[in-house]
Protein backbone atom coordinates (compact mmCIF):
# COMPACT_ATOMS: atom_id res chain seq x y z
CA UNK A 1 159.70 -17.19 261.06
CA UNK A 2 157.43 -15.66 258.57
CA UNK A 3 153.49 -16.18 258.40
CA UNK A 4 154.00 -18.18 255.71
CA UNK A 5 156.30 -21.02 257.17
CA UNK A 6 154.15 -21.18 260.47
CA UNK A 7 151.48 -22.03 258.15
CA UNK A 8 153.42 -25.12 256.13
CA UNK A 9 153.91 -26.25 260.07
CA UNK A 10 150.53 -26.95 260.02
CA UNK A 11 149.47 -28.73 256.52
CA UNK A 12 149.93 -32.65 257.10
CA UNK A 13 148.84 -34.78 254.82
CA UNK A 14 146.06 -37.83 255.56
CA UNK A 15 148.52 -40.08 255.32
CA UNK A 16 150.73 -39.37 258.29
CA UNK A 17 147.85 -40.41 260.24
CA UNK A 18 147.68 -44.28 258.21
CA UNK A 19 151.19 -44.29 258.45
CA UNK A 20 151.18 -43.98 262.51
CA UNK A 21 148.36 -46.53 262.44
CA UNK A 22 150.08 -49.04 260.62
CA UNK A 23 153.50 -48.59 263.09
CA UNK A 24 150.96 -49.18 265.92
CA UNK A 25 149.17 -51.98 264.65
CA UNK A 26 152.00 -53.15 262.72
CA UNK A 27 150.98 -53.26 259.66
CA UNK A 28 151.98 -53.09 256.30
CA UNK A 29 151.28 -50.88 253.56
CA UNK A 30 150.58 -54.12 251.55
CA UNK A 31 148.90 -56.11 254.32
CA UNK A 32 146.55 -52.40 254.31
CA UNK A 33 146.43 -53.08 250.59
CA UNK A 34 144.81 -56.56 250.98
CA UNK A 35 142.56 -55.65 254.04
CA UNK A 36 141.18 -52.68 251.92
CA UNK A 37 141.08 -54.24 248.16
CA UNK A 38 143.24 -50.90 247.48
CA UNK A 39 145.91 -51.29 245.45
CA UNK A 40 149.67 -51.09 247.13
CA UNK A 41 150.37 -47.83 244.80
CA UNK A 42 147.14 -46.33 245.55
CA UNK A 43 148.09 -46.88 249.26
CA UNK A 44 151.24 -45.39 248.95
CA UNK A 45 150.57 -42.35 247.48
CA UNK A 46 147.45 -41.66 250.36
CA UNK A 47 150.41 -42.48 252.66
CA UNK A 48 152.90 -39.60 250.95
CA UNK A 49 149.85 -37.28 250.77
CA UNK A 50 149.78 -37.54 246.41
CA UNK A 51 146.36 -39.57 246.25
CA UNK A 52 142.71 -38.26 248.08
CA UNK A 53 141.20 -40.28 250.48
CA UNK A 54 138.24 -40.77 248.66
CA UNK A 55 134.35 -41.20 250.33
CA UNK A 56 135.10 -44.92 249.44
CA UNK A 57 138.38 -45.28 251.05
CA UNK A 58 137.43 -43.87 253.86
CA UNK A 59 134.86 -45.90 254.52
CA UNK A 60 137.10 -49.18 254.02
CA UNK A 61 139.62 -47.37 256.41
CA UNK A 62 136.86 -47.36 258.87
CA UNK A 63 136.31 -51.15 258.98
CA UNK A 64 139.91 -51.55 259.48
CA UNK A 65 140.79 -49.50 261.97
CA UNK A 66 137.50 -48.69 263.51
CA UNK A 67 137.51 -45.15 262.79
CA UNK A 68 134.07 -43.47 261.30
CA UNK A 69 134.32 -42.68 257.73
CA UNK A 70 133.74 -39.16 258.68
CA UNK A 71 137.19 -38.74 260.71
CA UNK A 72 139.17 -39.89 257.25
CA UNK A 73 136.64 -37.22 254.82
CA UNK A 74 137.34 -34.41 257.42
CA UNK A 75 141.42 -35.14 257.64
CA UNK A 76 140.94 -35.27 253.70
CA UNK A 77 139.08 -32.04 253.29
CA UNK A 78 141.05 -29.50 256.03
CA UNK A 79 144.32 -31.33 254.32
CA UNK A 80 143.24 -29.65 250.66
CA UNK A 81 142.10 -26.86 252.44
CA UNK A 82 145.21 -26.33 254.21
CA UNK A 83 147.40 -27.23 250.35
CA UNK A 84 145.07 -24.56 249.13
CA UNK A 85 145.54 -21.77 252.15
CA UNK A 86 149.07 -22.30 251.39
CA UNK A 87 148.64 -21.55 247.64
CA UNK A 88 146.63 -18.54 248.55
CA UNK A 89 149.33 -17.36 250.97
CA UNK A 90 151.62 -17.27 248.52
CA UNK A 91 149.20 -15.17 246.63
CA UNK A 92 148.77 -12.38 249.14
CA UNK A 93 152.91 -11.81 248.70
CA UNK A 94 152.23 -11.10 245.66
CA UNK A 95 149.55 -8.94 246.58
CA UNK A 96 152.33 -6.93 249.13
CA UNK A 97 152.67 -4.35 246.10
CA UNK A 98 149.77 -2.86 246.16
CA UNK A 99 150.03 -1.74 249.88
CA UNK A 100 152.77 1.04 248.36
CA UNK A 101 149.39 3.31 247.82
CA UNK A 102 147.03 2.13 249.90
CA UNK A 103 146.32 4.40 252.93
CA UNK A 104 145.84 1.56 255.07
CA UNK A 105 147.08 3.36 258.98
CA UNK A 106 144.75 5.62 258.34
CA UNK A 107 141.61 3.58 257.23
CA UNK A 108 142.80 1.73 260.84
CA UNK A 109 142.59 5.04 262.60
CA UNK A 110 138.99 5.25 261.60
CA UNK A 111 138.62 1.62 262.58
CA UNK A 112 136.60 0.90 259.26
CA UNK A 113 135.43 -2.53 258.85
CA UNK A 114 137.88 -5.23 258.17
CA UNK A 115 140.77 -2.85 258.31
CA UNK A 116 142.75 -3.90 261.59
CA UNK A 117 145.62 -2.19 262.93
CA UNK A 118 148.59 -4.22 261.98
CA UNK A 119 152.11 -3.88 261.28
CA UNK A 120 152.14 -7.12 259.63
CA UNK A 121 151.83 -7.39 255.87
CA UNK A 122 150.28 -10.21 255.50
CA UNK A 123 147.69 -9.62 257.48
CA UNK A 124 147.13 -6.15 255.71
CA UNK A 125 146.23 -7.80 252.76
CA UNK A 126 143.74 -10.43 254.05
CA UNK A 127 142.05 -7.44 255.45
CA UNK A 128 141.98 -5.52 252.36
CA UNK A 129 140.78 -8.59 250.04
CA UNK A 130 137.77 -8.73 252.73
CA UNK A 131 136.88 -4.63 252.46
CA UNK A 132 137.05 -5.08 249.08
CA UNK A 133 135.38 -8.43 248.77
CA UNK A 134 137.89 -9.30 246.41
CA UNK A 135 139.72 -12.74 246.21
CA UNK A 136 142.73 -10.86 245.07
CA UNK A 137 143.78 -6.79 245.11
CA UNK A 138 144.34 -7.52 241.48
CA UNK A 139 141.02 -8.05 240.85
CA UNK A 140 138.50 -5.51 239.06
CA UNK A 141 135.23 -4.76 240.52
CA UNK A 142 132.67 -3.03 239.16
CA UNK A 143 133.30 0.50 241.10
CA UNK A 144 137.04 0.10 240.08
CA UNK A 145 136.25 -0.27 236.34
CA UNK A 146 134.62 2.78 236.56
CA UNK A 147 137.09 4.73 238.48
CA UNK A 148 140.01 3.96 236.16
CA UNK A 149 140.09 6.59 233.95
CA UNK A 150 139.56 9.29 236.57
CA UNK A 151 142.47 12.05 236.87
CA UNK A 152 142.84 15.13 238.79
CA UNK A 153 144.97 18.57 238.39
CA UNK A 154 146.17 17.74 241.32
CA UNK A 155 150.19 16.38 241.26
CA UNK A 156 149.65 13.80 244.60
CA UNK A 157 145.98 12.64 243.40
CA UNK A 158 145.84 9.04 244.68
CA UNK A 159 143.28 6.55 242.91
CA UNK A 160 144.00 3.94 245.25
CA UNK A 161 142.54 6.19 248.29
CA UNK A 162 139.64 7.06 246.16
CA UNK A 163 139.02 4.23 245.73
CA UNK A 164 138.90 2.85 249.37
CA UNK A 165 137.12 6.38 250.44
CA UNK A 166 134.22 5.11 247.74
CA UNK A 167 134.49 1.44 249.11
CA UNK A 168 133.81 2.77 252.41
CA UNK A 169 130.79 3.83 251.35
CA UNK A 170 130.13 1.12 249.82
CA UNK A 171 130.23 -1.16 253.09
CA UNK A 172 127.97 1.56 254.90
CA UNK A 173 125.18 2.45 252.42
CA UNK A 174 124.67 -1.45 252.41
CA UNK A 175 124.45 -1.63 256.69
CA UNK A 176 121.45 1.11 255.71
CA UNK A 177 117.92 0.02 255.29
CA UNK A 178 116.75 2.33 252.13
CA UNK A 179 113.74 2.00 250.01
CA UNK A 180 113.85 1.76 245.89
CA UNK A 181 114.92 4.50 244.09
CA UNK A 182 112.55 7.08 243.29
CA UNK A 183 113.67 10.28 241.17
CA UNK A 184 110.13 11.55 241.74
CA UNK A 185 110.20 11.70 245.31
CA UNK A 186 113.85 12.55 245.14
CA UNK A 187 112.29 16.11 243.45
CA UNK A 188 109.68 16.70 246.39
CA UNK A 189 112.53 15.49 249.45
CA UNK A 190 115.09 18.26 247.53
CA UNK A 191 112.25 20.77 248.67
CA UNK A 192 112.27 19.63 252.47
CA UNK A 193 115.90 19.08 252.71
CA UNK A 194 116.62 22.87 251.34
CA UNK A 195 114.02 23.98 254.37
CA UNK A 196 116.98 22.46 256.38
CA UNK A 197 119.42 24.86 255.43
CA UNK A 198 118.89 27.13 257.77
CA UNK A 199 121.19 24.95 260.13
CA UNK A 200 124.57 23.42 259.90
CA UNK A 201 124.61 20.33 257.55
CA UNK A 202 126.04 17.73 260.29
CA UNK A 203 123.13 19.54 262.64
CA UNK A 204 120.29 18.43 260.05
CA UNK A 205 122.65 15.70 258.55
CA UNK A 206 119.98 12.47 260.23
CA UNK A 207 117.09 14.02 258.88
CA UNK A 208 118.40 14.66 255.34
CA UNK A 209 119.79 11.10 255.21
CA UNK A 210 116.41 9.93 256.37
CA UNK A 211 114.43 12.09 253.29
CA UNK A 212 117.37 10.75 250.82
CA UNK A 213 116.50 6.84 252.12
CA UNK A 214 112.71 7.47 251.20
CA UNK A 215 113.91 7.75 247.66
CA UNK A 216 116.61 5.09 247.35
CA UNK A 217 119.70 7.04 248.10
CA UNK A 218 122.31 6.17 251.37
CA UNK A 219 124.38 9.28 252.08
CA UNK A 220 127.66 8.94 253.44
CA UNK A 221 129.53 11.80 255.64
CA UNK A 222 132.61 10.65 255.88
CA UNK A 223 136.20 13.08 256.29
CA UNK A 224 138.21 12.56 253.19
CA UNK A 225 141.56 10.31 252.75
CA UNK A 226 144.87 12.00 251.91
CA UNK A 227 145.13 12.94 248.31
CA UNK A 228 141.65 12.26 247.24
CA UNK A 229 141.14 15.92 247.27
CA UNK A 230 137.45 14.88 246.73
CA UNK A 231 133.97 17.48 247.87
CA UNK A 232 131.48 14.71 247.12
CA UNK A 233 130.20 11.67 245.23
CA UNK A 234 127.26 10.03 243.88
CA UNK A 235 126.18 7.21 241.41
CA UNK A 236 123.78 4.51 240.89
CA UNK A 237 124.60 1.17 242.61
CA UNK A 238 121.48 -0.51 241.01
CA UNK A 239 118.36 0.83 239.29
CA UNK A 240 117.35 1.09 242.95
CA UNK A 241 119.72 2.18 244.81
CA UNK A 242 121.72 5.44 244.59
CA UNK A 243 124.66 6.30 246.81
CA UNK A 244 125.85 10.16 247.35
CA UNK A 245 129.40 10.85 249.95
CA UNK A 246 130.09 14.11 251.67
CA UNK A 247 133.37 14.29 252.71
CA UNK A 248 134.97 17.29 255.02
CA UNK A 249 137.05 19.31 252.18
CA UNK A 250 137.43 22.80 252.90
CA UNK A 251 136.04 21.82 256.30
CA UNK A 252 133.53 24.73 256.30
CA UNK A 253 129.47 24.69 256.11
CA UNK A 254 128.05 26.13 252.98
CA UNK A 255 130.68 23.66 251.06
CA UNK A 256 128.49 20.61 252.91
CA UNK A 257 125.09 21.94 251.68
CA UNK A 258 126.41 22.84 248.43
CA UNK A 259 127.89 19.64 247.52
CA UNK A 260 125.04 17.81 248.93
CA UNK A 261 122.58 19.35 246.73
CA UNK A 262 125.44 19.41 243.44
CA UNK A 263 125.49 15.64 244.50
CA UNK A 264 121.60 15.03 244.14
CA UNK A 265 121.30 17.24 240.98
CA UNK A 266 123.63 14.45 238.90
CA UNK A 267 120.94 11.67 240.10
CA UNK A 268 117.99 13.72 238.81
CA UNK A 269 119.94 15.41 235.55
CA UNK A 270 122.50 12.72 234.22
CA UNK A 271 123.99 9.26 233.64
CA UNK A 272 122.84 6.47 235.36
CA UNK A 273 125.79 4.60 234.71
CA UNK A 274 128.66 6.81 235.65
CA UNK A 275 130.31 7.66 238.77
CA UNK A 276 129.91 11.42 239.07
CA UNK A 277 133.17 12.67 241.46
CA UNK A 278 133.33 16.35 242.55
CA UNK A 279 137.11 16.81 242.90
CA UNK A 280 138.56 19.89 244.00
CA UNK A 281 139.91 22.70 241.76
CA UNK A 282 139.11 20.07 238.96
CA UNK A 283 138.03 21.81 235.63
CA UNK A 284 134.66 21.58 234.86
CA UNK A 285 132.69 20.27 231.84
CA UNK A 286 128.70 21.15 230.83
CA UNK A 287 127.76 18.34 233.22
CA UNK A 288 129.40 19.81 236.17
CA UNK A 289 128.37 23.49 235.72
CA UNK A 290 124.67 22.06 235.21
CA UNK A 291 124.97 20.28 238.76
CA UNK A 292 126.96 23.52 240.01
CA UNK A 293 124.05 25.78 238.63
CA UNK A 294 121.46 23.39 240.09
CA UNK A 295 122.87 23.40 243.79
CA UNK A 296 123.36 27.53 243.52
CA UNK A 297 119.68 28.09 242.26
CA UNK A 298 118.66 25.68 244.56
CA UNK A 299 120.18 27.13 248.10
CA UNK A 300 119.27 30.76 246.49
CA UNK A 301 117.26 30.96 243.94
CA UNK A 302 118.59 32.98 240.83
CA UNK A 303 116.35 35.88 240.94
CA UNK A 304 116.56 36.39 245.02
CA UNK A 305 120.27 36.61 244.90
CA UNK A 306 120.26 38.93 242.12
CA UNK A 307 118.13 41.32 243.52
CA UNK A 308 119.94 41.14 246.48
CA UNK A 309 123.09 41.57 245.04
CA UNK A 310 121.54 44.87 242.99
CA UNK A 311 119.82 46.44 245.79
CA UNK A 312 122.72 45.93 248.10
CA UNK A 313 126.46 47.83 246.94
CA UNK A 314 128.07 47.42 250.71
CA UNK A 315 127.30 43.95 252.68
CA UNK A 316 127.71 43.88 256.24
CA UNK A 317 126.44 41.95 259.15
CA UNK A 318 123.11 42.92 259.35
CA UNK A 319 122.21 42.92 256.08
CA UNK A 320 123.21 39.23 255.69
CA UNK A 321 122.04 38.35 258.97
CA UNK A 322 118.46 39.59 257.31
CA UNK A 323 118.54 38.33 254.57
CA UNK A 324 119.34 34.88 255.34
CA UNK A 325 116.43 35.13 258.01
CA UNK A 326 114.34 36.23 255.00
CA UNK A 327 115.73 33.27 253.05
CA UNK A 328 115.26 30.97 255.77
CA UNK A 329 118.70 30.07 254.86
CA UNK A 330 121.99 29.97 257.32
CA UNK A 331 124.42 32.87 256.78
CA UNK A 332 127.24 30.92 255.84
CA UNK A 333 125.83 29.70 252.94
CA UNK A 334 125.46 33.69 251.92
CA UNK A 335 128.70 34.17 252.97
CA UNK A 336 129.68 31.42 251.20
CA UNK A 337 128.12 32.56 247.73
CA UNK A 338 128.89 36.26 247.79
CA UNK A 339 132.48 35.20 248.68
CA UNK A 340 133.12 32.87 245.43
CA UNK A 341 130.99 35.44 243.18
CA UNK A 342 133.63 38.10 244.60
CA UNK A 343 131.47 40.15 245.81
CA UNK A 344 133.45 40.19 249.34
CA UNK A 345 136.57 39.58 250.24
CA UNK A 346 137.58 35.80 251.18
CA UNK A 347 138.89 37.09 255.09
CA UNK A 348 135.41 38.79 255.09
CA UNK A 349 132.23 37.62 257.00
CA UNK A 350 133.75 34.10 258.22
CA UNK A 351 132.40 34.80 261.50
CA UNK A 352 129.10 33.82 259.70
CA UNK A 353 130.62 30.80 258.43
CA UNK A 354 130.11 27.37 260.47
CA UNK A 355 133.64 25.37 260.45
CA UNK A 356 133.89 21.34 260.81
């Protein structure tokens, strides 16, 4: 027996209950009729569950059968509740389809809010319309509208787990306890949380979050969803509240830092009103290479990497070690750099490199 017809078990109408008292009491439907100044139709469609029980009625169905009005409102009310439960079960069947590209075992794996492990179908779906706080999958929200023209290079790209990574931190930025958004103290923070970087990001990652909620921004660390292929995230929930998602792509060190800070350079530089999403391999536009520039000059500035890079023609050990002691900056991120400006090999130095 499906979900569905245990629930129609369950929805009985008002009337059942009249019609038992009238068997007891033997009484009519018409004999009601008189005793209540009701009508005999009226009665008989309360009895087959096609009229209300109105305030009024019930009240006149207390003097008769000295039952409190309330009794007969509260059978009324869980009886349309019920007709209306049924209506919106038949609803989440049609809401089945969209499971098809939902990553929903996984999301259970992590045991994210609302998202039960279940076989059942049904049951998937109530769970989903309540992590989305939707009343239906089919139904747009705000986060979705702005996702929908988003596209990757990459063949398997899902939107769908995108779009419940993004939810996800959605539902924890709002558990956090952040003040109003402030791009001016966002400037000064970027200064203390690059003094950080001389450690792993997940090492440092409570004290950045803590600078990013003194200026209105929740950050997120959260490992990434099959085929999102996404580094990072960040955009404007309000005009007060900014949210920026790290996820574990690449699952190495310098990636973290550097998508953290490519993250907060699209809340200083660009649109409030778009949903800046750092995919990987994805090509990149003026916007991007702005934020990309940003987060390089940022972790080492311009002018100290060049002169490192001229005054050094072989890189080993030491001379990283040193200068990322100089730099105050861990050697992974050096690593990191001098391996995607090919100026070492990509099998070279990732000893120095911190893995997640």
């Amino acid at each position: 027996m499906s979900k569905l017809d245990k629930f129609e078990e369950y929805v009985i109408a008002p009337g059942e209950t009249i019609l038992e008292l009238l068997e007891v009491n033997c009484i009519s439907q018409l004999d009601l009729a008189d005793k209540t100044g009701i009508n005999k139709k009226t009665i008989n469609e309360i009895i087959k569950g096609k009229a209300p029980i109105t305030t009024s009625t019930a009240l006149k169905l207390e003097y008769v059968f000295d039952i409190p009005a309330s009794f007969w409102n509260n059978l009324e009310s869980s009886y349309r509740e019920a007709l209306e439960r049924k209506k919106d079960m038949e609803s989440i069947k049609e809401d089945e389809k969209y499971l098809e590209n939902i990553p929903y075992t996984e999301m259970a794996k992590r045991n994210w809010d609302w998202i039960e492990k279940t076989r059942d179908s049904v049951e998937k779906v109530i769970n989903l319309r309540k992590f989305f706080s939707v009343a239906s999958l089919a139904f747009d929200t705000d986060l979705k509208r702005k996702l929908a023209f988003r596209k990757s290079n990459h063949e398997s790209f899902s939107f769908e787990s995108l779009y419940c990574w993004l939810r996800y931190g959605e539902i924890q930025s709002n558990k956090n306890e952040i003040a109003k958004f402030n791009i001016e103290l966002l400037k000064e923070n970027v200064k203390k949380i690059r003094d950080l970087a001389n450690k792993p990001f997940l090492e440092q990652y409570e004290k950045i979050k803590d600078l990013l909620s003194e200026c209105g921004i929740s950050l997120v660390f959260e490992a990434h969803l099959p085929h999102t292929y996404v580094n990072g995230v960040s955009y404007k929930v309000t005009c007060d509240k900014a949210i920026i998602m790290i996820s574990d792509r690449g699952k190495k060190d310098d990636i973290l830092w550097f998508t953290l800070f490519h993250e907060i350079a699209h809340l200083l530089k660009h649109s409030r009103k778009e949903v800046f999403i750092d995919l990987e391999n994805d090509e990149k536009n003026d916007i991007e290479n702005e934020a990309d520039e940003f987060a390089r000059n940022i972790l080492i500035p311009n002018e100290v990497y060049d002169n490192f890079i001229r005054t050094n023609y072989v890189f080993n050990e030491s001379i990283i070690k040193e200068f990322s002691k100089n730099n105050n900056i861990s050697t992974g991120i050096v690593v990191g750099r001098l391996q995607k400006d090919g100026k070492v090999g990509w099998n070279e130095f990732n000893s120095l490199i911190t893995r997640i």
